[in-house]
PDB file of N, CA and C in Angstrom:
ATOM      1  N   UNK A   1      33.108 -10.137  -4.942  1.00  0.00           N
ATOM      2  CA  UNK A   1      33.423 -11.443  -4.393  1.00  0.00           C
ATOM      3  C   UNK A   1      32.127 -12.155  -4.020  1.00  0.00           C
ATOM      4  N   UNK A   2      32.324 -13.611  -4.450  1.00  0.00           N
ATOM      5  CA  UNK A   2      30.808 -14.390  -4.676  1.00  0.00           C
ATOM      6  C   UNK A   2      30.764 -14.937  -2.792  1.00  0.00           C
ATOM      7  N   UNK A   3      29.477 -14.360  -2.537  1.00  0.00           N
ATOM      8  CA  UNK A   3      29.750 -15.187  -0.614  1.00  0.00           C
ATOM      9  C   UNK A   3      29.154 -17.010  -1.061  1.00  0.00           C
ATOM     10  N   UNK A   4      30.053 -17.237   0.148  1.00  0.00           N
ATOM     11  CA  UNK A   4      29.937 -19.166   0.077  1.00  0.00           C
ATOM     12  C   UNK A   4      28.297 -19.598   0.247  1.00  0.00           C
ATOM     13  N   UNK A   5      27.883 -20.859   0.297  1.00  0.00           N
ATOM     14  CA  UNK A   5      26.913 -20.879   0.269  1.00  0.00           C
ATOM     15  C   UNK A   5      26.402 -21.227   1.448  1.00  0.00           C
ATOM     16  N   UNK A   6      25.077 -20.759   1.793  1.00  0.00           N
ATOM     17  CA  UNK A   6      24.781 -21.176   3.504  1.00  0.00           C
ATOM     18  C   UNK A   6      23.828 -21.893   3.689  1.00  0.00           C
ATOM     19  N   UNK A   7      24.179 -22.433   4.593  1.00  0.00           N
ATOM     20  CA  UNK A   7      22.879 -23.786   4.942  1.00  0.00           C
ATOM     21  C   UNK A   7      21.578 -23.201   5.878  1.00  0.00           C
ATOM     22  N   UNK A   8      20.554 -22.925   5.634  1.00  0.00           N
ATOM     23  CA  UNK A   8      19.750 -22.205   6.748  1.00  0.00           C
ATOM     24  C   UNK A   8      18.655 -23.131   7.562  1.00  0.00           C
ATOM     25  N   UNK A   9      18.734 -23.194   8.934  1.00  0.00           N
ATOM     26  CA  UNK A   9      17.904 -23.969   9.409  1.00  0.00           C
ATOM     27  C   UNK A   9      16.233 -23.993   9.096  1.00  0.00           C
ATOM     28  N   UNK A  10      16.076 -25.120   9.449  1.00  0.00           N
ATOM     29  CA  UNK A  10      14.161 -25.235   9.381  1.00  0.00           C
ATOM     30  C   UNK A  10      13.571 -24.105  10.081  1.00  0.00           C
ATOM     31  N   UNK A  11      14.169 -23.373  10.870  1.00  0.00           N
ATOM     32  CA  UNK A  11      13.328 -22.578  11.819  1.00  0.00           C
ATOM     33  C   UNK A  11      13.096 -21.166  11.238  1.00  0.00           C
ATOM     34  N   UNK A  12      14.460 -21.146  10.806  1.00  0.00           N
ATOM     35  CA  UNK A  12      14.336 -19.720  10.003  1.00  0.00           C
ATOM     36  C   UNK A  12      13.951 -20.029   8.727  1.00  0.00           C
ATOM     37  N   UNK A  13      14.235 -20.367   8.208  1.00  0.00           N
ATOM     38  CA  UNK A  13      13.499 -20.290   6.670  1.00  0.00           C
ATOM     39  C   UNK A  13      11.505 -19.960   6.993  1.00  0.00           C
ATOM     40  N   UNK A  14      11.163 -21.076   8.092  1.00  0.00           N
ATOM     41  CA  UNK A  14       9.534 -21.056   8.057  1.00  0.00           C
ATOM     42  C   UNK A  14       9.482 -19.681   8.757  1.00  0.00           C
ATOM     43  N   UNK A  15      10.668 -19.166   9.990  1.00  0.00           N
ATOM     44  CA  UNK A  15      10.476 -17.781   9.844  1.00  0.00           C
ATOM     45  C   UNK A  15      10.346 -16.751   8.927  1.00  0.00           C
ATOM     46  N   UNK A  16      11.225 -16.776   7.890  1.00  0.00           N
ATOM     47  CA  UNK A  16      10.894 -15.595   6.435  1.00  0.00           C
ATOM     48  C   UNK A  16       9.568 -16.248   5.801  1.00  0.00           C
ATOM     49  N   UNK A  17       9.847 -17.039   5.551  1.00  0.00           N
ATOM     50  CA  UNK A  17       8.214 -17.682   4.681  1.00  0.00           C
ATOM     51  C   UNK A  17       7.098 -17.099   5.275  1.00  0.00           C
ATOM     52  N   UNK A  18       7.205 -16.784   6.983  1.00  0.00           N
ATOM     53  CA  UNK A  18       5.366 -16.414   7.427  1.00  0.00           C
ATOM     54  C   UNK A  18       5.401 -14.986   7.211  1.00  0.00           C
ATOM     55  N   UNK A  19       7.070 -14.878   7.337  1.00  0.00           N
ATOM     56  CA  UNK A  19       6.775 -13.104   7.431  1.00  0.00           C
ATOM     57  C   UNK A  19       6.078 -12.602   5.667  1.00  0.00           C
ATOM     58  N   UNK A  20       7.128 -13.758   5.117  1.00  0.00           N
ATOM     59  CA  UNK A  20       6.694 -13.300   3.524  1.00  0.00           C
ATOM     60  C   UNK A  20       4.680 -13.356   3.158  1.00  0.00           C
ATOM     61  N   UNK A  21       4.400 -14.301   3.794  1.00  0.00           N
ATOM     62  CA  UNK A  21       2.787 -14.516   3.864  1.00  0.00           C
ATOM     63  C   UNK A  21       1.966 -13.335   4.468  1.00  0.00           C
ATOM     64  N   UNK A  22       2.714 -12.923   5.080  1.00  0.00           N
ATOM     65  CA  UNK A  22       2.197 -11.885   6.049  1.00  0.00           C
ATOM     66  C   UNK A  22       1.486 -11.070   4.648  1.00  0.00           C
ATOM     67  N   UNK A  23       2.617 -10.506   4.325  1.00  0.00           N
ATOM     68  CA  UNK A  23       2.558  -9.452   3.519  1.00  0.00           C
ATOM     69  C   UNK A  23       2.970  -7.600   3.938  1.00  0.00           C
ATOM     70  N   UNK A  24       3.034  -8.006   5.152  1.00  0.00           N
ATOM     71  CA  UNK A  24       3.381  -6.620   5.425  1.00  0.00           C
ATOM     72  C   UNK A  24       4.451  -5.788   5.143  1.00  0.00           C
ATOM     73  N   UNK A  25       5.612  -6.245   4.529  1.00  0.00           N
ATOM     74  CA  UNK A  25       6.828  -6.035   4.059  1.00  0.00           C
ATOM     75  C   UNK A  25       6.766  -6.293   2.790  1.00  0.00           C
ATOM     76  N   UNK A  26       7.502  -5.634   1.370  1.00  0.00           N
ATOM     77  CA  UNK A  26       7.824  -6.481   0.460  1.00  0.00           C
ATOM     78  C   UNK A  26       9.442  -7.415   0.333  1.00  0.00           C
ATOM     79  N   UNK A  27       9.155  -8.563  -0.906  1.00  0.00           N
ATOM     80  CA  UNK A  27      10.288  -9.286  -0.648  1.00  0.00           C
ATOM     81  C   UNK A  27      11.707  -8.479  -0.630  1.00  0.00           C
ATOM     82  N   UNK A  28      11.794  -7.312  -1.136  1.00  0.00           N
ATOM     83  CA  UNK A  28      13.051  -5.992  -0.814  1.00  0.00           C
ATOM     84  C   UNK A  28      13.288  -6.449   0.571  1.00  0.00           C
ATOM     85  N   UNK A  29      12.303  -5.971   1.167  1.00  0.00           N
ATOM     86  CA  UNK A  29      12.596  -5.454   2.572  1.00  0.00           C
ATOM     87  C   UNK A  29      13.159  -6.441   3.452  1.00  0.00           C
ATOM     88  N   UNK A  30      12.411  -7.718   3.117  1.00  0.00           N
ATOM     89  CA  UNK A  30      12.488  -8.812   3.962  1.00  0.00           C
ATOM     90  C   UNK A  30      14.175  -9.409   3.759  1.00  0.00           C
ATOM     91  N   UNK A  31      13.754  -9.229   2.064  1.00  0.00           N
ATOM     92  CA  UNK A  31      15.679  -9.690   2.117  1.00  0.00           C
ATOM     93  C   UNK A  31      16.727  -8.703   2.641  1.00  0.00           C
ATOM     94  N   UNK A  32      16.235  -7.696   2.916  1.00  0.00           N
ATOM     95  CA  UNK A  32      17.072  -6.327   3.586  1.00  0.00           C
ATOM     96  C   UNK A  32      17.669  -7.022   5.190  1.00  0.00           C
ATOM     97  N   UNK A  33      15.902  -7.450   5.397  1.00  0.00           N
ATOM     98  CA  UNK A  33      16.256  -7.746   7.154  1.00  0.00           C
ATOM     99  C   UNK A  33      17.066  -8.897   7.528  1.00  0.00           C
ATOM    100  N   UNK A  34      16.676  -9.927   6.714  1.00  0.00           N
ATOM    101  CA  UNK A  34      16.825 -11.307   6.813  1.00  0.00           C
ATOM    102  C   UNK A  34      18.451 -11.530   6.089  1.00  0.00           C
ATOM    103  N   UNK A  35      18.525 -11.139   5.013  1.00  0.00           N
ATOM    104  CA  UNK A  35      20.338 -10.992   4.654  1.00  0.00           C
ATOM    105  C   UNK A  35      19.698 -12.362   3.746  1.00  0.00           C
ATOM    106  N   UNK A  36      18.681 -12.283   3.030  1.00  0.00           N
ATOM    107  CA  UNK A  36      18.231 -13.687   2.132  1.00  0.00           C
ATOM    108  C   UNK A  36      17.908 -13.021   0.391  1.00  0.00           C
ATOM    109  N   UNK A  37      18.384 -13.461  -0.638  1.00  0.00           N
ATOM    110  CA  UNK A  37      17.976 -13.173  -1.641  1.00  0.00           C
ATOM    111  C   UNK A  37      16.224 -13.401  -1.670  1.00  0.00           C
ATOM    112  N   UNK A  38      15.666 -11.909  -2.541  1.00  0.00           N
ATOM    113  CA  UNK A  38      14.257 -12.061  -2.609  1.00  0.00           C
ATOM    114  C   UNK A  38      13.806 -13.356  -3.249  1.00  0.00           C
ATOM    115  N   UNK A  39      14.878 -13.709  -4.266  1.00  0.00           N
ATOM    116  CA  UNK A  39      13.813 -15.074  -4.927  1.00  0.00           C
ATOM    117  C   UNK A  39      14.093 -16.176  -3.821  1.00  0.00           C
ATOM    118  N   UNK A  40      15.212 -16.297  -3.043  1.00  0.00           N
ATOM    119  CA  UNK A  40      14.834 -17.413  -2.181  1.00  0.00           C
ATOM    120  C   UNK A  40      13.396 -17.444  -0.780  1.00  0.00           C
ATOM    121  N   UNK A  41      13.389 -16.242  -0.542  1.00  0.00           N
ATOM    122  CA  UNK A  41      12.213 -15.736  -0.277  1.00  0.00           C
ATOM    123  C   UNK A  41      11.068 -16.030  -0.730  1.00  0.00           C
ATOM    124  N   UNK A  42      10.869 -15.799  -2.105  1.00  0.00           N
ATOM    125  CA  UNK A  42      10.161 -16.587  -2.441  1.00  0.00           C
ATOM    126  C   UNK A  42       9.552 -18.026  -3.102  1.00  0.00           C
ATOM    127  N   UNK A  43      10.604 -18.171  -2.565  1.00  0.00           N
ATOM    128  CA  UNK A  43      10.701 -20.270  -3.437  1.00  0.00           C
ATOM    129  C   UNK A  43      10.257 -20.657  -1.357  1.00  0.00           C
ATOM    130  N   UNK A  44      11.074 -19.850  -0.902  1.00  0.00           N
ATOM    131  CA  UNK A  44      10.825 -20.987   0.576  1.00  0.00           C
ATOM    132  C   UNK A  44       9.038 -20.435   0.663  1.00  0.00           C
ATOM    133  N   UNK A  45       8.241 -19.367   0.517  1.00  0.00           N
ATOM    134  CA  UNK A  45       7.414 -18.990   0.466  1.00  0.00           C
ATOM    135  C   UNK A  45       6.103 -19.953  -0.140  1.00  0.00           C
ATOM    136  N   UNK A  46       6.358 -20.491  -1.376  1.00  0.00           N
ATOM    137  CA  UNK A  46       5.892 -21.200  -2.102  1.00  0.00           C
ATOM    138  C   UNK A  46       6.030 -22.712  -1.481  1.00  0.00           C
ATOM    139  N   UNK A  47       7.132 -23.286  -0.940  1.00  0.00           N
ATOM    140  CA  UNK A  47       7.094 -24.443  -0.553  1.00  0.00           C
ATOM    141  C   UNK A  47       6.099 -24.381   0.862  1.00  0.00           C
ATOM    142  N   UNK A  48       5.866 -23.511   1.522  1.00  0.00           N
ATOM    143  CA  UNK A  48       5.581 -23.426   2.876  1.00  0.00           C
ATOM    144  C   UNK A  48       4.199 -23.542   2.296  1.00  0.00           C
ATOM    145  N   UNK A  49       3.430 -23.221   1.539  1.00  0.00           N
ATOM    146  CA  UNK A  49       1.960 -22.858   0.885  1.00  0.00           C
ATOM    147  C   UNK A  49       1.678 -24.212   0.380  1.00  0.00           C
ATOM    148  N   UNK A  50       2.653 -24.522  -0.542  1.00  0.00           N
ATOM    149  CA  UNK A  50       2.737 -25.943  -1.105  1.00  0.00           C
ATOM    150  C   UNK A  50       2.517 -27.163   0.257  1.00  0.00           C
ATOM    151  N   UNK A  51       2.833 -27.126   1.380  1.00  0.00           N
ATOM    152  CA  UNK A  51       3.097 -28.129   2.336  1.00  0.00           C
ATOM    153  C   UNK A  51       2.068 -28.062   3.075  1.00  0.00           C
ATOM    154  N   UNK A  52       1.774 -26.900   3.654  1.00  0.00           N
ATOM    155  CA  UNK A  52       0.771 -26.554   4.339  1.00  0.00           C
ATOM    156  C   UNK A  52      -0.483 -27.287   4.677  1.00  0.00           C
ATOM    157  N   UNK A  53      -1.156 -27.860   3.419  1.00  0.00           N
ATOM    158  CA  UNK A  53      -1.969 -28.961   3.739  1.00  0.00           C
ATOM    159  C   UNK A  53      -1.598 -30.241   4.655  1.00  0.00           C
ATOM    160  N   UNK A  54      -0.597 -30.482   4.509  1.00  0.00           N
ATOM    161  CA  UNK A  54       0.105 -31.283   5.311  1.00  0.00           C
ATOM    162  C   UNK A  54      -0.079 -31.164   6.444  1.00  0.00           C
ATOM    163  N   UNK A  55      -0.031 -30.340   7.311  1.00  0.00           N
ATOM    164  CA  UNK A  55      -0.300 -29.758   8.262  1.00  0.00           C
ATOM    165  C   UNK A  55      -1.278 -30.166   9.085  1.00  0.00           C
ATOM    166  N   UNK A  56      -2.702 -30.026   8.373  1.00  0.00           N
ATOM    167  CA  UNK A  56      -3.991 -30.181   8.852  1.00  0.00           C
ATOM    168  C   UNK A  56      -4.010 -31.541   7.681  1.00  0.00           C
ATOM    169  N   UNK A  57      -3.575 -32.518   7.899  1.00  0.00           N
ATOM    170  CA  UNK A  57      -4.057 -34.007   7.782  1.00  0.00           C
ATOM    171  C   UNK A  57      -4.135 -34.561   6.475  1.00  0.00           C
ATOM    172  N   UNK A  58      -3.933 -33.289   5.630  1.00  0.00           N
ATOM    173  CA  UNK A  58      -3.657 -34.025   3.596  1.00  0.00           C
ATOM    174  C   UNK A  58      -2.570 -34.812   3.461  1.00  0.00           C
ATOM    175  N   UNK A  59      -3.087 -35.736   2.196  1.00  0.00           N
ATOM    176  CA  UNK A  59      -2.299 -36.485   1.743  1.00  0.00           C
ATOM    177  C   UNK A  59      -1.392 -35.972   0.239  1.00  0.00           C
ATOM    178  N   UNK A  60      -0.157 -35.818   0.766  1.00  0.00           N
ATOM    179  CA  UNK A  60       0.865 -35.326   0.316  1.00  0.00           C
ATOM    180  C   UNK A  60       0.906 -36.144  -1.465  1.00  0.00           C
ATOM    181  N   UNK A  61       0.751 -35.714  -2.354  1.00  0.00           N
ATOM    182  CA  UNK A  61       1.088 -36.303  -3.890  1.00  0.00           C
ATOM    183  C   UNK A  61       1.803 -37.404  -3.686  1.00  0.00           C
ATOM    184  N   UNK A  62       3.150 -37.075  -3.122  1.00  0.00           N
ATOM    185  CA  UNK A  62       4.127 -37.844  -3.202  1.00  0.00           C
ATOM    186  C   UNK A  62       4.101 -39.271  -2.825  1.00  0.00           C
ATOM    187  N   UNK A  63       3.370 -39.007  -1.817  1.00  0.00           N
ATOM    188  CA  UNK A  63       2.730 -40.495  -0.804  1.00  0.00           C
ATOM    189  C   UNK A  63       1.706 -41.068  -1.504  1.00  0.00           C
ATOM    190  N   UNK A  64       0.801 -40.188  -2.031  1.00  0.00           N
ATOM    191  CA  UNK A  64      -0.344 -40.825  -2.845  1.00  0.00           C
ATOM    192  C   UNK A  64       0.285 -42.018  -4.230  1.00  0.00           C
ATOM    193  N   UNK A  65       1.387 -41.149  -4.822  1.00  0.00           N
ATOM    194  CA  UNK A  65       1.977 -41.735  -5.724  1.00  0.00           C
ATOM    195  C   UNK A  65       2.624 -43.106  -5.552  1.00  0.00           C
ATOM    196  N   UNK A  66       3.247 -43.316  -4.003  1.00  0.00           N
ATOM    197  CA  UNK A  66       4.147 -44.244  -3.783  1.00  0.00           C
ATOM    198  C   UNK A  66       4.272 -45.831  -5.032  1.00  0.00           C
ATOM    199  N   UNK A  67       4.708 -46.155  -5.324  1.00  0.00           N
ATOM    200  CA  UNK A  67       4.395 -47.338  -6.417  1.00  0.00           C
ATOM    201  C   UNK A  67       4.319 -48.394  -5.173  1.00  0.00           C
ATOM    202  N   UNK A  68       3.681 -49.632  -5.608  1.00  0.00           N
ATOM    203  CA  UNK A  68       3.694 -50.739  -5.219  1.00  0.00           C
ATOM    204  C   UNK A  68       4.690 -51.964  -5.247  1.00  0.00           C
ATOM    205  N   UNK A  69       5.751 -51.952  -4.327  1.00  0.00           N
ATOM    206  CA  UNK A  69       7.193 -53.154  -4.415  1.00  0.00           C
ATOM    207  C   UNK A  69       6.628 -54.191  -4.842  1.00  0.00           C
ATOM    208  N   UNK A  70       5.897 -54.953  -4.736  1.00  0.00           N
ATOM    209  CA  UNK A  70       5.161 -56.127  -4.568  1.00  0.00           C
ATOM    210  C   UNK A  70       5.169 -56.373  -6.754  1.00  0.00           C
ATOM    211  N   UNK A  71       4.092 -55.292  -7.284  1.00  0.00           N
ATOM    212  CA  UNK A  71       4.128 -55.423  -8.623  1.00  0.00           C
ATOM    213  C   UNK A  71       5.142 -55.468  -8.893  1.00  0.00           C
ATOM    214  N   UNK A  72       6.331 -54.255  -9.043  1.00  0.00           N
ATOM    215  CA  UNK A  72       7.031 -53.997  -9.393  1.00  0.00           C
ATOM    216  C   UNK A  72       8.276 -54.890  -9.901  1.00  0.00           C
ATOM    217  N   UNK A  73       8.426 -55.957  -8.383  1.00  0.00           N
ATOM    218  CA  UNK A  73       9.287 -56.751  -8.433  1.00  0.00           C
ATOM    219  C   UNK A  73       8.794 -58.330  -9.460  1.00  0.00           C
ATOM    220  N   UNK A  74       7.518 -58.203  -9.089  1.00  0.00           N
ATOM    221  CA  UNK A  74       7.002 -58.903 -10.085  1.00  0.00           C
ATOM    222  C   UNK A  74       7.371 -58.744 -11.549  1.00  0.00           C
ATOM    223  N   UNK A  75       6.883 -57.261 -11.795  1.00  0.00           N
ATOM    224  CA  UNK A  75       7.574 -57.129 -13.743  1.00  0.00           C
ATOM    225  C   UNK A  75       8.654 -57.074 -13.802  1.00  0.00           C
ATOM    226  N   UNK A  76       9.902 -56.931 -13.131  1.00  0.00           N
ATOM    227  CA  UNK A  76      11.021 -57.461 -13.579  1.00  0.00           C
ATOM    228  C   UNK A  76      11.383 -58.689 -13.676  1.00  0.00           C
ATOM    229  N   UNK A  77      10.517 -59.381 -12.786  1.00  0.00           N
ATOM    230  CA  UNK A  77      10.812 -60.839 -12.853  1.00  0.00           C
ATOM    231  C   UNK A  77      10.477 -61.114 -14.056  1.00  0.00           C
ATOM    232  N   UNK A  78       9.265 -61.053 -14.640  1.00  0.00           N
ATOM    233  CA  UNK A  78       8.638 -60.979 -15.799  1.00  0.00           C
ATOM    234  C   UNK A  78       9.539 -60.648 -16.973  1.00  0.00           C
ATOM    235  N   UNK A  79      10.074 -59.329 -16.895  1.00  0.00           N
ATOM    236  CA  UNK A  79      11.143 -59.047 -18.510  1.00  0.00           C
ATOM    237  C   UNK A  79      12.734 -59.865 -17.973  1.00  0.00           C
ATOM    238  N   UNK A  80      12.842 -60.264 -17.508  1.00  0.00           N
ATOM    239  CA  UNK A  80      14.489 -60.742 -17.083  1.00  0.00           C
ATOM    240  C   UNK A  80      14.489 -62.618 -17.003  1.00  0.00           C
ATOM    241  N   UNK A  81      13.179 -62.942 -17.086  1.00  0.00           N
ATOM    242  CA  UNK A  81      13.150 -64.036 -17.290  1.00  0.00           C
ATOM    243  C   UNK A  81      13.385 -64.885 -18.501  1.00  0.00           C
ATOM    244  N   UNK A  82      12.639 -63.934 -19.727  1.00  0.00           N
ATOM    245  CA  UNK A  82      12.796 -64.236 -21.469  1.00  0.00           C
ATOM    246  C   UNK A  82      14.296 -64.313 -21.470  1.00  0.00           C
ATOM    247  N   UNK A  83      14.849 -63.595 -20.522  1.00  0.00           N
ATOM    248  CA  UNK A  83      16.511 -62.975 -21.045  1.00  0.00           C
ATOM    249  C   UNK A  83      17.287 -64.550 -20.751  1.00  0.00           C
ATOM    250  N   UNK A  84      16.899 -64.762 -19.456  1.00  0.00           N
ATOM    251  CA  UNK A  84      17.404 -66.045 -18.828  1.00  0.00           C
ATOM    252  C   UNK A  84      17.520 -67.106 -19.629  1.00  0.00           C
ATOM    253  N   UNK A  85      16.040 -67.657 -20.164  1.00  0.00           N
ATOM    254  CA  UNK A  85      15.794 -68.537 -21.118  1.00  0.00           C
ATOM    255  C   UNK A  85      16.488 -68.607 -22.077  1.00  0.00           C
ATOM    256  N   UNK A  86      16.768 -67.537 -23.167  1.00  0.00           N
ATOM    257  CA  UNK A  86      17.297 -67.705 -24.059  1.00  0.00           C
ATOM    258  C   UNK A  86      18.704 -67.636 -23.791  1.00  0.00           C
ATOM    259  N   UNK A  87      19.401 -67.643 -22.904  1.00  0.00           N
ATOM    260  CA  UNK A  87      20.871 -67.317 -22.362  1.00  0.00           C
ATOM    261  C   UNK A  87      21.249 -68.379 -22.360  1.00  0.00           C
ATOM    262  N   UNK A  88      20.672 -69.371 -22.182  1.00  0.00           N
ATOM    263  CA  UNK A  88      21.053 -70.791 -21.972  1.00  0.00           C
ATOM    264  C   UNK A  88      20.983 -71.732 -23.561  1.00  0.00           C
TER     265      UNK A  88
END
């Protein structure tokens, strides 16, 4: 029988993630203690490493990436305008 799926708080997850960093356990064990599949173990593991810069003051990809509203709204104005014109 398949168990339902569980929602796990912020607190615990960054709890298995440090223990997983630790290293003093392997992911067996940890999912032994914790009642967590090893690969989620190690995906929350990886995100915690992944973020981490964050932490101490980096700028996150995601933010770096942000696009600019300002252009943006501009080039649609731009391709939706030809459309207009000739509609008429």
């Amino acid at each position: 029988m398949r168990r339902t799926r569980r929602n796990c708080a912020a607190g615990f997850k960054a709890k298995v993630a440090i223990s997983a960093i630790k290293g003093d356990k392997t992911l067996a064990e940890l999912a032994e203690q914790f009642d967590v599949h090893p690969n989620q173990i190690a995906e929350w593991k990886q995100q915690l490493q992944a973020s981490a810069i964050d932490v101490f003051g980096g700028h996150s990809k995601a933010k770096a990436a942000a696009p600019d509203l300002k252009i943006l709204h501009a080039k649609i104005g731009q391709l939706t305008l030809p459309i207009l014109l000739t509609a008429n």
